[in-house]
Protein backbone atom coordinates (compact mmCIF):
# COMPACT_ATOMS: atom_id res chain seq x y z
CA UNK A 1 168.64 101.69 102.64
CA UNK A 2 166.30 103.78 104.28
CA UNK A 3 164.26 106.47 102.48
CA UNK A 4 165.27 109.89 102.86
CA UNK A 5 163.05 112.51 105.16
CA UNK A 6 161.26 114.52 102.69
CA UNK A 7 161.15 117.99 104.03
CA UNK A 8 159.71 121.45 101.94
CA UNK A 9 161.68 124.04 102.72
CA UNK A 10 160.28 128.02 102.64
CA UNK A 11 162.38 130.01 100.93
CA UNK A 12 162.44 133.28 102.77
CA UNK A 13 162.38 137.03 100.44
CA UNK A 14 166.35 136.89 100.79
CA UNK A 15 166.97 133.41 100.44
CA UNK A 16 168.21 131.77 97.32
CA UNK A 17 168.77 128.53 98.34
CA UNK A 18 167.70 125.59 101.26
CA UNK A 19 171.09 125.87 103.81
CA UNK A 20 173.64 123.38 102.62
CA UNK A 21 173.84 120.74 105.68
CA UNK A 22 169.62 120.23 104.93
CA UNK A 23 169.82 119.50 101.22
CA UNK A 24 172.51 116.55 102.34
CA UNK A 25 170.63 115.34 104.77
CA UNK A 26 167.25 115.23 103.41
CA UNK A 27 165.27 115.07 99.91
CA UNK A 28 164.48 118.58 99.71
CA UNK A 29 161.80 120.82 97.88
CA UNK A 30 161.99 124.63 97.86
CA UNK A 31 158.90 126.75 98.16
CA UNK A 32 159.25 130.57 97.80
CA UNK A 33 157.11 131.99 100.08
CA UNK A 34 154.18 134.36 98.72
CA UNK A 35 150.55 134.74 98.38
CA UNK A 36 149.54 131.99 95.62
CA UNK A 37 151.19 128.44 96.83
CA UNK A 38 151.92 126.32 94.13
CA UNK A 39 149.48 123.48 94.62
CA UNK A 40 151.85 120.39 94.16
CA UNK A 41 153.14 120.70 97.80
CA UNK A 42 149.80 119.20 99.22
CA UNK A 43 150.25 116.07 96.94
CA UNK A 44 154.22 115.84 97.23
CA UNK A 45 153.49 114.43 100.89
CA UNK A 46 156.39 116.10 102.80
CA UNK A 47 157.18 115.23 106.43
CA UNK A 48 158.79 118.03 107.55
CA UNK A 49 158.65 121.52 106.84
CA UNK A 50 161.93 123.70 107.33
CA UNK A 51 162.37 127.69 107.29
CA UNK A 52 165.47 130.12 108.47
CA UNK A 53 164.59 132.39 110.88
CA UNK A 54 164.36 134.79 111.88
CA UNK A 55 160.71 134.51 110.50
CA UNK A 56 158.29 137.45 108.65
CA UNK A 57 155.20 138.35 108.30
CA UNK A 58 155.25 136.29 104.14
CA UNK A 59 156.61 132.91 105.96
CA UNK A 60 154.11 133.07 108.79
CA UNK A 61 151.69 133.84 106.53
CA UNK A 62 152.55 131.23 103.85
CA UNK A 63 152.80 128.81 107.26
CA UNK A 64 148.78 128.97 107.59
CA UNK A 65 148.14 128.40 104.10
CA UNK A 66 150.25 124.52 105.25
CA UNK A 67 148.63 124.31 108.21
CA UNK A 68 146.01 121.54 106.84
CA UNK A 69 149.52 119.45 106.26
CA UNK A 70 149.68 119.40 110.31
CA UNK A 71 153.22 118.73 110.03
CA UNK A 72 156.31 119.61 112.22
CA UNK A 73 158.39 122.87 111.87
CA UNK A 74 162.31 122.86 111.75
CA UNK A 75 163.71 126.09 112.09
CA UNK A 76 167.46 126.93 111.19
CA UNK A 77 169.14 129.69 112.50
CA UNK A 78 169.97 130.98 115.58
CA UNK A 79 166.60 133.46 116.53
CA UNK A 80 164.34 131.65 118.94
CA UNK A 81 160.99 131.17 117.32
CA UNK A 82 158.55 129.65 120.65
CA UNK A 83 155.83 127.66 118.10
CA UNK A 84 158.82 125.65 116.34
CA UNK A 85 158.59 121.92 116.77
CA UNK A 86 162.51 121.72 116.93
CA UNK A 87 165.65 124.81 116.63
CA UNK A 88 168.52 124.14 115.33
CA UNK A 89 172.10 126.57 114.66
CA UNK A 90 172.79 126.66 110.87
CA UNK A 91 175.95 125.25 111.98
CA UNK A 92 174.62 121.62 113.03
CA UNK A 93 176.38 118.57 110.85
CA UNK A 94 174.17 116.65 108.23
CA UNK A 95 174.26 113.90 110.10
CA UNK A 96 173.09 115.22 113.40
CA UNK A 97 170.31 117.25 111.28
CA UNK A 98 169.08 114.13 109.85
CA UNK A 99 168.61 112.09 112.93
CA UNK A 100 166.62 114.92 114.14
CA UNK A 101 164.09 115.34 111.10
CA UNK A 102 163.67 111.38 111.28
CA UNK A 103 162.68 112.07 115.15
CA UNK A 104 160.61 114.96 114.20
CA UNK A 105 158.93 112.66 111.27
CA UNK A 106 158.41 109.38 113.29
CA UNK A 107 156.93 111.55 116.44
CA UNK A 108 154.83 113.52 114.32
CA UNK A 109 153.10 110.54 112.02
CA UNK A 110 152.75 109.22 115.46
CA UNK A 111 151.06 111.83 116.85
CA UNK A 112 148.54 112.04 113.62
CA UNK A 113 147.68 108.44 113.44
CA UNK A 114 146.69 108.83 117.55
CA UNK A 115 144.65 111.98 116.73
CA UNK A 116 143.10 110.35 114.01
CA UNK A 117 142.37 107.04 116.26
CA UNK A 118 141.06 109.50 118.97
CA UNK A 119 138.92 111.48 116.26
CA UNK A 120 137.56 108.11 114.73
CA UNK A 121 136.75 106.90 118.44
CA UNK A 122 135.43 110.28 119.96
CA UNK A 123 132.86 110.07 116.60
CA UNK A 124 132.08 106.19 116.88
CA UNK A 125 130.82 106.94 120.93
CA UNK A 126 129.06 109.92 120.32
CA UNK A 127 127.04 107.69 117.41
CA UNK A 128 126.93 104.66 119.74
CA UNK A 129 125.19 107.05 122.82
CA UNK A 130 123.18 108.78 120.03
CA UNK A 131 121.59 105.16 118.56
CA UNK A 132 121.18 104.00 122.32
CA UNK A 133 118.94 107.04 122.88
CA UNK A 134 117.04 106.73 119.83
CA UNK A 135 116.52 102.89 120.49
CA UNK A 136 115.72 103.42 124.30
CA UNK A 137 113.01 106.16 123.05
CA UNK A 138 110.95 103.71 120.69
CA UNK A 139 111.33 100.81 123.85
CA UNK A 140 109.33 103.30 125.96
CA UNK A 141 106.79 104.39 123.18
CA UNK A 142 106.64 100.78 122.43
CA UNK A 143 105.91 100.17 126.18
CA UNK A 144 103.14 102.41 125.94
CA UNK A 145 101.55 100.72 123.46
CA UNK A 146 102.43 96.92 123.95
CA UNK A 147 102.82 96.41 128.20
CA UNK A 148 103.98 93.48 127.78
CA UNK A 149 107.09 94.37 125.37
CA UNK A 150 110.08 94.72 127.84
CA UNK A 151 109.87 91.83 129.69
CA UNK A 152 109.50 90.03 125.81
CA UNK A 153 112.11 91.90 124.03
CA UNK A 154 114.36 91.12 127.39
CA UNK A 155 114.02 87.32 126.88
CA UNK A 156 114.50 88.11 122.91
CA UNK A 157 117.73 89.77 123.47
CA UNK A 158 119.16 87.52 125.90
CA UNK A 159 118.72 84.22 123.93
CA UNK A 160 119.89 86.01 120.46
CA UNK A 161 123.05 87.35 122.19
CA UNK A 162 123.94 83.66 123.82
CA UNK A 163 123.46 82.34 120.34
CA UNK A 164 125.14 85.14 118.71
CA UNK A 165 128.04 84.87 120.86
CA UNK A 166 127.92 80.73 120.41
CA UNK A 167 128.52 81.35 116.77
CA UNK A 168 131.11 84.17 117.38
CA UNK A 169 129.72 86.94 116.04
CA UNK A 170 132.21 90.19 115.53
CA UNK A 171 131.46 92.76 117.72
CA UNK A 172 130.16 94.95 115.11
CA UNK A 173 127.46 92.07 113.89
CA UNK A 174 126.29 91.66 117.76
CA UNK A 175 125.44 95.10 118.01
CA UNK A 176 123.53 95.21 114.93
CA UNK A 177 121.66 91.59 116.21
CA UNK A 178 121.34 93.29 120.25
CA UNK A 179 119.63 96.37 117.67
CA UNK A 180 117.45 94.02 115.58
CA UNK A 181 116.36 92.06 118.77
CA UNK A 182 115.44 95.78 120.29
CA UNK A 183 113.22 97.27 117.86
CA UNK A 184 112.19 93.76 115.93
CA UNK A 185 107.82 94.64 116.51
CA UNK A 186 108.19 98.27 116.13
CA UNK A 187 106.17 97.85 112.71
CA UNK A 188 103.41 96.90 115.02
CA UNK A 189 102.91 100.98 115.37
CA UNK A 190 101.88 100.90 112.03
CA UNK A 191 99.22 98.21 112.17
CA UNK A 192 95.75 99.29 112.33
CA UNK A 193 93.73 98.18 116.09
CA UNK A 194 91.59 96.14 114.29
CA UNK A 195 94.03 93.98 113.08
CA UNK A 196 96.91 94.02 115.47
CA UNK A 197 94.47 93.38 118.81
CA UNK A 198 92.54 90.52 117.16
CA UNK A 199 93.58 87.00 118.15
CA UNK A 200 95.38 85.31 115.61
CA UNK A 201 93.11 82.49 114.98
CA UNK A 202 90.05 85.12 114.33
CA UNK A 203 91.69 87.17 111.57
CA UNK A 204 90.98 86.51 107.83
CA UNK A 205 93.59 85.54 105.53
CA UNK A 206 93.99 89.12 104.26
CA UNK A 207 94.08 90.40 108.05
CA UNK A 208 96.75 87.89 108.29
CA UNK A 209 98.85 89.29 105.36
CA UNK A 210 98.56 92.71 106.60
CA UNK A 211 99.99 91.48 110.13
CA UNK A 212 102.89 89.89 108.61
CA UNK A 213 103.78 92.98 106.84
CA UNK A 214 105.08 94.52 110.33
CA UNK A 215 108.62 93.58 109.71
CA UNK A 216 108.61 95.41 106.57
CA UNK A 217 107.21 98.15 108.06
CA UNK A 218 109.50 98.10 111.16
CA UNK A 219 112.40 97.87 108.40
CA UNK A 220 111.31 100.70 106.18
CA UNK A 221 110.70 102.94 109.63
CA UNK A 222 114.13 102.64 111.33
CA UNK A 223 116.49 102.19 108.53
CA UNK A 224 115.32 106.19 108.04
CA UNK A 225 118.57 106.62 110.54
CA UNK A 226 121.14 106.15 108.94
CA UNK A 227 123.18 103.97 111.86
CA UNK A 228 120.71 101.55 112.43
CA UNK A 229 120.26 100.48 108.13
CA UNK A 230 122.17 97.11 109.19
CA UNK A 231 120.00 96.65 112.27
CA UNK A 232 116.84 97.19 109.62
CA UNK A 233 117.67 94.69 107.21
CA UNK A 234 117.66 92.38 109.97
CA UNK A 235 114.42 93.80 111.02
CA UNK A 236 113.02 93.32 107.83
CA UNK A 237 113.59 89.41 106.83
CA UNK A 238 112.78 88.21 110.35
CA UNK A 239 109.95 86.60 109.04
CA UNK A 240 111.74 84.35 106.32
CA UNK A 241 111.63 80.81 106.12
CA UNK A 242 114.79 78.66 105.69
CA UNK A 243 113.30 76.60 103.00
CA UNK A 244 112.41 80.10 100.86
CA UNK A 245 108.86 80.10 101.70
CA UNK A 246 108.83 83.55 103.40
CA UNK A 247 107.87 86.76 102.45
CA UNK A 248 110.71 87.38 100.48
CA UNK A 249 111.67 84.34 98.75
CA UNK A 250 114.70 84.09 101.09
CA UNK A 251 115.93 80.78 101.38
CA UNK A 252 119.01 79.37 103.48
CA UNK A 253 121.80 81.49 103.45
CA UNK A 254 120.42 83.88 101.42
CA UNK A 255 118.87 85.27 104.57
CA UNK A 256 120.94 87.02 107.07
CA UNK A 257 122.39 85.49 109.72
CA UNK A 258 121.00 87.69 112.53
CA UNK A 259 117.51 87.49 110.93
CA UNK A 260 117.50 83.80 110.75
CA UNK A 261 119.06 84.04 114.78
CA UNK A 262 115.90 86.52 115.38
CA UNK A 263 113.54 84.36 113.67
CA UNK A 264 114.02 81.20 116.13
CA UNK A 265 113.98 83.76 119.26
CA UNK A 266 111.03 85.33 118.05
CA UNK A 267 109.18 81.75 117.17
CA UNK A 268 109.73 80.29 120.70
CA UNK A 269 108.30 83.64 122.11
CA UNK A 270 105.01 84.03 119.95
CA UNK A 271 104.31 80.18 120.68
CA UNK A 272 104.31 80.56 124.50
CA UNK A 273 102.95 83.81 124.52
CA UNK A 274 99.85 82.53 122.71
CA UNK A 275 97.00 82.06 125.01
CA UNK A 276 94.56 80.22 122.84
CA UNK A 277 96.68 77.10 123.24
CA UNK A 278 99.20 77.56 126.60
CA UNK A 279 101.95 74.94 126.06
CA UNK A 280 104.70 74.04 128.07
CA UNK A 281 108.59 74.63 127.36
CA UNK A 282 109.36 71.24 126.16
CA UNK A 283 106.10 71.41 123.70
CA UNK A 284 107.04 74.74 122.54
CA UNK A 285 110.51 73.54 121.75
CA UNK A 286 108.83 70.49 119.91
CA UNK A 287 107.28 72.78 117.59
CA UNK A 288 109.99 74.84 116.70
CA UNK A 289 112.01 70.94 116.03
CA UNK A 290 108.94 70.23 114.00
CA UNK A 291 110.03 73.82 111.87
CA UNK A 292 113.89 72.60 111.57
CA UNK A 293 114.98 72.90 107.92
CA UNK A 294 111.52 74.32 106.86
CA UNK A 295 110.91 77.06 109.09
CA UNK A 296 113.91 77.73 110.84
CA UNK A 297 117.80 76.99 110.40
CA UNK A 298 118.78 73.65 111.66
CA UNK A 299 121.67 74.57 113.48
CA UNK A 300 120.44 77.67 114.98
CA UNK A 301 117.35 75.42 116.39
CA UNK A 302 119.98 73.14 117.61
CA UNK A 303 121.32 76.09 119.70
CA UNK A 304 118.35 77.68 121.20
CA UNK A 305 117.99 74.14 122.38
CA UNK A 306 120.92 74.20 123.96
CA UNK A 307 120.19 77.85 125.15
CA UNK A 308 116.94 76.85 127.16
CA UNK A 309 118.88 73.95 128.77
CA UNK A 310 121.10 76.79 130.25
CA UNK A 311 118.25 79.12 131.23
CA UNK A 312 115.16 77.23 131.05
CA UNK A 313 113.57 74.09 132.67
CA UNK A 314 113.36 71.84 130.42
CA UNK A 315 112.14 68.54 131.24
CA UNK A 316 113.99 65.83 131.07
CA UNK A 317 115.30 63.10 132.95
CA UNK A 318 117.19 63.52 135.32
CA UNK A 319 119.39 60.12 135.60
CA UNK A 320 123.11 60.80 134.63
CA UNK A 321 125.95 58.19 133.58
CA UNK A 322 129.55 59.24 133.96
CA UNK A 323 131.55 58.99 130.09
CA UNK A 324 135.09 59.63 129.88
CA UNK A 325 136.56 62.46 127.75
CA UNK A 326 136.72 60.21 124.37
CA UNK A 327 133.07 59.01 124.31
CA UNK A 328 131.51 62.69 124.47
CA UNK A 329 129.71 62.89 121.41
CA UNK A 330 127.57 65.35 119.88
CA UNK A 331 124.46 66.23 121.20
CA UNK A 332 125.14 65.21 124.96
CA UNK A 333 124.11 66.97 127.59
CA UNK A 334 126.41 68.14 130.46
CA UNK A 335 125.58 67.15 133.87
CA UNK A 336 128.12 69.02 135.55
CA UNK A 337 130.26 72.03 135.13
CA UNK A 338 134.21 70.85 133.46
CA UNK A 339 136.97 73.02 134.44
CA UNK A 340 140.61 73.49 133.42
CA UNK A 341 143.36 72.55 135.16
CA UNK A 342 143.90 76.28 135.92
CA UNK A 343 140.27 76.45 137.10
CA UNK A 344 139.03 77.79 134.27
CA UNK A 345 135.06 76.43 133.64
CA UNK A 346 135.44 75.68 130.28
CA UNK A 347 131.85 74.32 129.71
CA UNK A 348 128.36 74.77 132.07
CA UNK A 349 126.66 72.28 133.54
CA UNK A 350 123.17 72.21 131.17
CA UNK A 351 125.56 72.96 127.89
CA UNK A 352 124.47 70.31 124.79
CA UNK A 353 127.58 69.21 123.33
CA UNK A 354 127.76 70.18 119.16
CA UNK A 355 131.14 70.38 117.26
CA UNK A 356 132.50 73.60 118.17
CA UNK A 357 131.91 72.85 121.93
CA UNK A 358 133.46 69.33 121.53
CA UNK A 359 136.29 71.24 120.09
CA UNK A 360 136.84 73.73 123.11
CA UNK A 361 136.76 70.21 125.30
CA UNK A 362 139.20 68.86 123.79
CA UNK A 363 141.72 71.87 122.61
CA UNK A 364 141.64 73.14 126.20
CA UNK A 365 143.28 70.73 128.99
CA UNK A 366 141.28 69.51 131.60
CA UNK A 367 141.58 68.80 134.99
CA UNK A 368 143.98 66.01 135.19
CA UNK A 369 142.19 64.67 138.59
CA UNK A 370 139.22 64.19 136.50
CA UNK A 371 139.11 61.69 133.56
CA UNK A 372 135.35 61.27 133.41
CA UNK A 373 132.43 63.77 132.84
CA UNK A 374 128.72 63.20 133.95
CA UNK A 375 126.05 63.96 131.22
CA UNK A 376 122.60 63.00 130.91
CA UNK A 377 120.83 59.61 130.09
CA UNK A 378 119.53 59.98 126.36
């Protein structure tokens, strides 16, 4: 049986007693109106507040002290009140009364859960613009400093966001990685010249241990704002190593997700950026396979693979054989693009086949024309 409507009733300076037709329709509590409110009504939780009317100067004034209850207003009587949520004649039948203060009830909880949605959502943007801002500041200062660092942090982003989206991410923990990926050298700032413009292979040991301590530094500066403290623990255990070897201690799991995801990007970008030694894309990817389970998360090396075949060119050869649908295994490489039978692509030519893609293959049917798929000689 459903729950009564819990309603509070103000008892006016003449009134003895909540009309008749409310107390059997609803669980009621009377309130005499007056200057000290008894403090109980704000934890009783009513739904609906009720009062006779014609309505004084006490009741209106008792009114604001409720107003922080933001609930409707039933009046009872037959004086027109304008800022009532509903009117109703003393003379209306229990029954009729108490479909009306569940209406009244259901629209008003309603109404509150919408205003707090928009509230919660009005604040969450205005943060979200504000952290954009703040992030698109330090990309220009860092600009200023570093030329090269937009066109890096671009190919940084892109890369963590495929991989991040690969291993789906929440949205929440892809806008903390896009953050990370942003601002991941801004403890570069803090670097003295002497260090930070000196070729790698020229500085000392110590000069070495000072550069690596830019993550730190990076971490320490931007988790000062308060919306971006996830974004600078990322920041901060980029450097790690899988196998625990890192700055930290770190090892495995025990290193963030995004940070690990970070720490391949950044790797592949440092080793073709460094102009002692220019390598190629398939040598710089050979180093980083060299670093798998050591230096970098197997799986997440497996996927920036698979992430350069996309938007690289890697070399590799280029003769194809045609498989059907049951012989794709792991670790193939797509030839050609496979659709759905609603033409739907459901993987990209370039894509290397691991467990979770070999799952989409097969969960999602295929164009029945087509009972083979062209991938790339091993």
């Amino acid at each position: 049986m459903k729950s009564p409507i819990q309603v509070l009733h103000l008892l006016g300076p003449n009134e003895e007693q909540p009309p008749d037709n409310l107390q059997i329709a609803a669980a009621v509590r009377a309130l005499r109106v007056g200057p000290a409110l008894d403090a109980s009504v704000f934890s009783d939780k009513p739904q609906v507040i009720s009062l006779r009317t014609p309505v004084d100067r006490e009741v209106t004034e008792t009114l604001s002290q409720l107003a922080g209850l933001d609930l409707p207003i039933l009046g009872v009587g037959e004086d027109a009140v304008k800022w009532l949520d509903a009117q109703v004649s003393e003379h209306i039948s229990p029954e009729d009364l108490r479909s009306l203060l569940d209406l009244l009830s259901r629209i008003s909880t309603s109404e509150r859960y919408e205003k707090r949605q928009d509230d919660a959502t009005s604040e969450s943007n205005r943060v979200y613009r504000f952290t954009e801002d703040v992030i698109a500041l330090i990309e220009h200062l860092m600009c200023l400093r570093f030329p090269s660092y937009a066109e890096r942090t671009k190919r940084v982003l892109q890369s963590c966001m495929w991989i991040g989206t690969h291993l789906a991410l929440a949205s929440h923990a892809l806008r903390e990685l896009s953050y990370a990926a942003r601002l991941r050298e801004v403890g570069k700032l803090g670097l003295p010249d002497h260090i930070l413009l000196k070729p790698r292979e020229h500085r000392t040991p110590e000069e070495q241990a000072i550069y690596d301590r830019y993550p730190a530094l990076g971490a320490m500066a931007v988790s000062e704002f308060s919306a971006l403290r996830d974004a600078a623990r990322i920041v901060g255990h980029q450097l790690e190593n899988f196998d625990g070897s890192g700055p930290s201690g770190l090892m495995a799991h025990q290193i963030p997700l995004a940070a690990r995801v970070l720490r391949v990007a950044g790797a592949y970008e440092m080793i073709m950026e460094e102009t002692r030694i220019p390598r190629t894309e398939s040598q710089a990817l050979e180093l980083l396979e060299r670093g798998r389970g050591s230096l970098f998360d197997p799986l997440l090396v497996k996927l920036y693979f698979n992430y350069r075949s996309l938007n690289g060119q890697p070399e590799r050869k280029t003769d194809t054989v045609r498989v059907t649908y049951s012989d794709l295994t792991e670790g193939m490489i797509l030839a050609e693009d496979v659709w759905s039978r609603t033409g739907m692509k459901i993987a990209a030519r370039g894509t290397r086949l691991t467990p979770h893609t070999l799952r989409i293959l097969y969960s999602l049917p295929s164009d029945p024309t087509i009972e083979t798929v062209e991938v790339y000689r091993h």
